[in-house]
N, C-alpha and C. Protein backbone atom coordinates (compact mmCIF):
# COMPACT_ATOMS: atom_id res chain seq x y z
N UNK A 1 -14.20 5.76 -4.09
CA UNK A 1 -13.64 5.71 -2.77
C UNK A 1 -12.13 5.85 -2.91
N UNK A 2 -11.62 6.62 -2.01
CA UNK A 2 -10.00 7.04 -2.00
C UNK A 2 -9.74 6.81 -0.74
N UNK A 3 -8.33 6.45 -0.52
CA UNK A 3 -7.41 6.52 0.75
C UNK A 3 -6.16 7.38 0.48
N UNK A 4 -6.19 8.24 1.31
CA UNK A 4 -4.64 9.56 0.89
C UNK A 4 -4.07 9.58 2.33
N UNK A 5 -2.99 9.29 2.57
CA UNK A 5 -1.95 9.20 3.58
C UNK A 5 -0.43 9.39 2.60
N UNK A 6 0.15 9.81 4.38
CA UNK A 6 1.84 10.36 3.98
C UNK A 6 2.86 9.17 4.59
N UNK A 7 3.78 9.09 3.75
CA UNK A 7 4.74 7.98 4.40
C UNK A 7 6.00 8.91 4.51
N UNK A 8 7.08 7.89 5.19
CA UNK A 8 8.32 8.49 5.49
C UNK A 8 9.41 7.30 5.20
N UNK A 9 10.05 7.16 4.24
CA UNK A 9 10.75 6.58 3.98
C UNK A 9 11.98 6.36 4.84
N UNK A 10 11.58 4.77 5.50
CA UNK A 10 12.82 4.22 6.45
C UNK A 10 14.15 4.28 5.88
N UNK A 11 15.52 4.64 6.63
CA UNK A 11 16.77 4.23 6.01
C UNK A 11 16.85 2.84 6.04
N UNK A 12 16.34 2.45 6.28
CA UNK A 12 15.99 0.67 6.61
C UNK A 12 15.41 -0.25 5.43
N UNK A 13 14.64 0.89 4.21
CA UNK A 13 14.22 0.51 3.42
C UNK A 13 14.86 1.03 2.29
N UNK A 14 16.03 1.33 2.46
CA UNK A 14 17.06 1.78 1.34
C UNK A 14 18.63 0.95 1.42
N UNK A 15 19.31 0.91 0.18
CA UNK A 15 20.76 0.84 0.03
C UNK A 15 21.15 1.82 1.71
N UNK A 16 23.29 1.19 1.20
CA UNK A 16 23.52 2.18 2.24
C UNK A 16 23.83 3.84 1.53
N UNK A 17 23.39 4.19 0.40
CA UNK A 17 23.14 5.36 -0.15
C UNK A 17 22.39 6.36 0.29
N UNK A 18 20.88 5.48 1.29
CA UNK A 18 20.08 5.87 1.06
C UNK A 18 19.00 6.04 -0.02
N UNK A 19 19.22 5.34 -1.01
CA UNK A 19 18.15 5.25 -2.30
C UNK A 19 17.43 3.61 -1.96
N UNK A 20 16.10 3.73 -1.97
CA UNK A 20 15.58 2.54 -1.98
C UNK A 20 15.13 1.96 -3.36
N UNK A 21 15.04 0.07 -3.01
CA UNK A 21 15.38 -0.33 -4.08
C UNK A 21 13.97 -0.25 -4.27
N UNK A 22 13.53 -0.27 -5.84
CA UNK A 22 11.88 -0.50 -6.63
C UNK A 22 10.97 -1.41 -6.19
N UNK A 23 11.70 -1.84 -5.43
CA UNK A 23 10.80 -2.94 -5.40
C UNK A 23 9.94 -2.64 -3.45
N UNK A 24 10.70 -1.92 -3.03
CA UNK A 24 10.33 -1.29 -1.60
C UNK A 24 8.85 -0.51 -2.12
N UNK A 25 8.89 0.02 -3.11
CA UNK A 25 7.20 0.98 -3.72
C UNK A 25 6.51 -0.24 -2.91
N UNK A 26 6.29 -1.27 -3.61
CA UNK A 26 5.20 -2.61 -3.45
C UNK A 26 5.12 -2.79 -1.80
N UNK A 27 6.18 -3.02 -1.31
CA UNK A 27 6.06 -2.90 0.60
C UNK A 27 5.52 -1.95 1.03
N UNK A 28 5.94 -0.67 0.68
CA UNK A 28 4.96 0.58 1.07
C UNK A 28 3.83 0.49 0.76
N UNK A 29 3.65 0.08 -0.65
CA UNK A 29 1.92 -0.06 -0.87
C UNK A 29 1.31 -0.93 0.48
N UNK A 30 1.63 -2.27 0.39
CA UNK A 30 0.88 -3.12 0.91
C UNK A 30 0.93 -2.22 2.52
N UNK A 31 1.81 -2.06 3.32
CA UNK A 31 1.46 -1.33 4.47
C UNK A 31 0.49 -0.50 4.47
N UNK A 32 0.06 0.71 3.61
CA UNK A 32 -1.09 1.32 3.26
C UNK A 32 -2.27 0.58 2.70
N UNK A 33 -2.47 -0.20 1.75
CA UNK A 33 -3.65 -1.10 1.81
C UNK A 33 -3.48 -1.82 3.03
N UNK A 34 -3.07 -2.07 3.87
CA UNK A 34 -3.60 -2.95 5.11
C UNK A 34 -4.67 -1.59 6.24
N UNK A 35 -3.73 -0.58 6.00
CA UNK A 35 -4.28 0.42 6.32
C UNK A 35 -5.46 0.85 6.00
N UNK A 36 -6.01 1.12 4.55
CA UNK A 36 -6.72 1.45 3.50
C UNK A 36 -8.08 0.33 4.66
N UNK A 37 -7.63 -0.61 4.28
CA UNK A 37 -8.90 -1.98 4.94
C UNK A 37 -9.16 -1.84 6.14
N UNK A 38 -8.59 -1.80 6.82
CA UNK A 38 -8.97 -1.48 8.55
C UNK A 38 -9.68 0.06 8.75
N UNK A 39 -9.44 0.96 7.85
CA UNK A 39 -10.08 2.00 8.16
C UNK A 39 -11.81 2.00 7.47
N UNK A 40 -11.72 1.36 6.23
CA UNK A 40 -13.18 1.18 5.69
C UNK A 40 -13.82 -0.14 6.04
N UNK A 41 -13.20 -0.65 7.26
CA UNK A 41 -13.81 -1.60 7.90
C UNK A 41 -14.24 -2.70 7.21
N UNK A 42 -13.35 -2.97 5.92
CA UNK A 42 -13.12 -4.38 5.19
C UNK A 42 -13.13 -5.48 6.21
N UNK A 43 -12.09 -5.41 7.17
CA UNK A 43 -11.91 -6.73 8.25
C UNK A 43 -10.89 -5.54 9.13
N UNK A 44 -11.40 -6.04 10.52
CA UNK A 44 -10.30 -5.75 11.66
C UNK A 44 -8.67 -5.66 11.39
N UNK A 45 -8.32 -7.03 10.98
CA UNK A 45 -7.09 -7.33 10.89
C UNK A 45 -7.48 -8.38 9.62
N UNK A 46 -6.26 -8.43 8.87
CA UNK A 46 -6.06 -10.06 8.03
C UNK A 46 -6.65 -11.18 8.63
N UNK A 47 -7.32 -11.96 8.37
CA UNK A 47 -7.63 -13.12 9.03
C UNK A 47 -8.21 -12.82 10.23
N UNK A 48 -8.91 -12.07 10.36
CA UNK A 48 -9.15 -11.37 11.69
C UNK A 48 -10.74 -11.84 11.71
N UNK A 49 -11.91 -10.66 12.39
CA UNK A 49 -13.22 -11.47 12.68
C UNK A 49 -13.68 -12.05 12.05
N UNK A 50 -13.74 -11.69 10.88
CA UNK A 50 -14.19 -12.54 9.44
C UNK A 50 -13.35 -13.11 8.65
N UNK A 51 -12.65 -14.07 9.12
CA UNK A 51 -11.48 -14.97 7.79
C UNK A 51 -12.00 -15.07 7.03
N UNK A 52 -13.25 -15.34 6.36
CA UNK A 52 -13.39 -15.66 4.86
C UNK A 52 -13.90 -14.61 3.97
N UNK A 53 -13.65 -13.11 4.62
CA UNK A 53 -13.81 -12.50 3.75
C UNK A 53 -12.25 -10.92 3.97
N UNK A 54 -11.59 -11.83 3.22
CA UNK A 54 -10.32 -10.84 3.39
C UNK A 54 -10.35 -10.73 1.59
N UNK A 55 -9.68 -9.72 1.42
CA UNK A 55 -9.51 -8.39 -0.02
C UNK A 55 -8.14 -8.71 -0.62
N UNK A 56 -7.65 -9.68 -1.33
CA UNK A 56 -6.40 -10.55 -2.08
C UNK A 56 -5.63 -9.20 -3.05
N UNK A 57 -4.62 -9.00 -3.23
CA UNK A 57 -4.16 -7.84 -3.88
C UNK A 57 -4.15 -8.98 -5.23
N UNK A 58 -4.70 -8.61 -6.34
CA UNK A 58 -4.30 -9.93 -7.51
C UNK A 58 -3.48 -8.68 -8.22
N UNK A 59 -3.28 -7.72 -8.43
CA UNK A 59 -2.77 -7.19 -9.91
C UNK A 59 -1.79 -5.44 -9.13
N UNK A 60 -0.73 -4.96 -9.11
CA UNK A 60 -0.79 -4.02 -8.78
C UNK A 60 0.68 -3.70 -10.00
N UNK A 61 0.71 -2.00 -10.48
CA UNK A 61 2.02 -1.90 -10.89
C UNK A 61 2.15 -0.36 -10.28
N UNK A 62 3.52 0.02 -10.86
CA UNK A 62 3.89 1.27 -10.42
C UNK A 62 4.64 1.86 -11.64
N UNK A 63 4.57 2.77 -11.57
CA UNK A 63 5.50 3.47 -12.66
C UNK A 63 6.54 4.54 -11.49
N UNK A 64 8.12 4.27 -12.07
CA UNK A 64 9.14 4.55 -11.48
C UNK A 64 9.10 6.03 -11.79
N UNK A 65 9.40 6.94 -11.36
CA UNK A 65 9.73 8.43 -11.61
C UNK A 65 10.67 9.09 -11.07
N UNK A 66 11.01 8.28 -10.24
CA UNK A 66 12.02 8.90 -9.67
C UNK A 66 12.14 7.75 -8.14
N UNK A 67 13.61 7.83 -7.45
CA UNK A 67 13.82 6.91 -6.53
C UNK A 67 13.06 7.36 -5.05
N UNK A 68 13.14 6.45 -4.69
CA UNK A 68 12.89 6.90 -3.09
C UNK A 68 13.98 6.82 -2.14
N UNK A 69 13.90 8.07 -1.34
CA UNK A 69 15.32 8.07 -0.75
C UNK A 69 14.59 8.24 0.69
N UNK A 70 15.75 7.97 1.45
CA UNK A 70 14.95 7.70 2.93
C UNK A 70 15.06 9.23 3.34
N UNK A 71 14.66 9.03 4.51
CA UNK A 71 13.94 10.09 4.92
C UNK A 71 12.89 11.41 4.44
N UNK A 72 12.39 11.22 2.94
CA UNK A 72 11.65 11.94 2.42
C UNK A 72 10.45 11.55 2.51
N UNK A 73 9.44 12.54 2.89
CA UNK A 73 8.05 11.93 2.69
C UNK A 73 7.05 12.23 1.20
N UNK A 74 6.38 11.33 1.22
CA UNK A 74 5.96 10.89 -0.09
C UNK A 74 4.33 10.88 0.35
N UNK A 75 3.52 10.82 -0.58
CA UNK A 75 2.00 10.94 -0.73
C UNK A 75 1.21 9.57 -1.33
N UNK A 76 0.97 8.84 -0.80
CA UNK A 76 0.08 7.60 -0.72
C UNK A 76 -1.00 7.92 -0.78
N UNK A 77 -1.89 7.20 -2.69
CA UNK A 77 -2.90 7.31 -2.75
C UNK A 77 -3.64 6.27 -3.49
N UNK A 78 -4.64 5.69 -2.34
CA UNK A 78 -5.18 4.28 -3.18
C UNK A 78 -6.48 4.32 -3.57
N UNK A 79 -6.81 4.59 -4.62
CA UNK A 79 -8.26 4.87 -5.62
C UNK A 79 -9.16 3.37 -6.03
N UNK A 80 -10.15 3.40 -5.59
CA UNK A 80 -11.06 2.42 -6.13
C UNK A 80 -11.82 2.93 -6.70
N UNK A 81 -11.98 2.07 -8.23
CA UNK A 81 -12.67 2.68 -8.86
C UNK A 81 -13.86 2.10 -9.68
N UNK A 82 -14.14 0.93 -9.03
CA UNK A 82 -15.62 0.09 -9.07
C UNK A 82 -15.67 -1.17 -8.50
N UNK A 83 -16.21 -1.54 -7.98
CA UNK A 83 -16.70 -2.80 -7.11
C UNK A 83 -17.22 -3.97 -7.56
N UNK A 84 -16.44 -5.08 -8.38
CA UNK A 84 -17.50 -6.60 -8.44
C UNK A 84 -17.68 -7.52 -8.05
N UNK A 85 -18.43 -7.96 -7.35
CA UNK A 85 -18.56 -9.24 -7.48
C UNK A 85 -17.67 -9.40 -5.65
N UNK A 86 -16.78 -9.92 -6.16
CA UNK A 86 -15.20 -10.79 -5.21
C UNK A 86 -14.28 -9.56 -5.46
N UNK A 87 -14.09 -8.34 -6.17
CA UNK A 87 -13.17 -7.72 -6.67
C UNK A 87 -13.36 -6.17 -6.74
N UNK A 88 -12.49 -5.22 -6.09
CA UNK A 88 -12.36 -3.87 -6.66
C UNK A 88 -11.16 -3.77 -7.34
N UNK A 89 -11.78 -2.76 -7.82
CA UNK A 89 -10.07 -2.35 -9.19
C UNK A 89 -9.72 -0.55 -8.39
């Protein structure tokens, strides 16, 4: 199962350069996994019809390649790639 969406990098989420800091990747992610869940009908919302079964991010990294500068759009893609238990990877 995959989720592929486009983002647009806020000047809001950058220096006043315009270069955003590394650590903005992880905010963008999580906006797209909230996304990712509401569309495969994980739960409505966070805490939403079913509170006790919401999807915990435990582990995520990124590899840097280059900065993100605002106003460029970028390609968001979140891959699952097996299902256990309490847990996808």
């Amino acid at each position: 199962m995959s989720f592929k969406t486009e983002i647009t990098v806020k000047f809001s989420q950058t220096d006043m350069a315009g270069i955003g800091f590394f650590n903005q990747a992880f905010n963008i992610f999580h906006d797209q996994y909230e996304e990712f869940v509401q569309k495969h009908g994980t739960c409505n919302k966070i805490g939403g019809a079913n509170p006790l079964f919401v999807v915990p991010i435990r582990h995520i990294e990124a590899d840097y390649l280059r900065p993100l500068m605002a106003f460029e759009t970028y390609q968001v893609e979140i891959k699952v790639s097996g299902v256990r238990g309490s847990a996808f990877q």
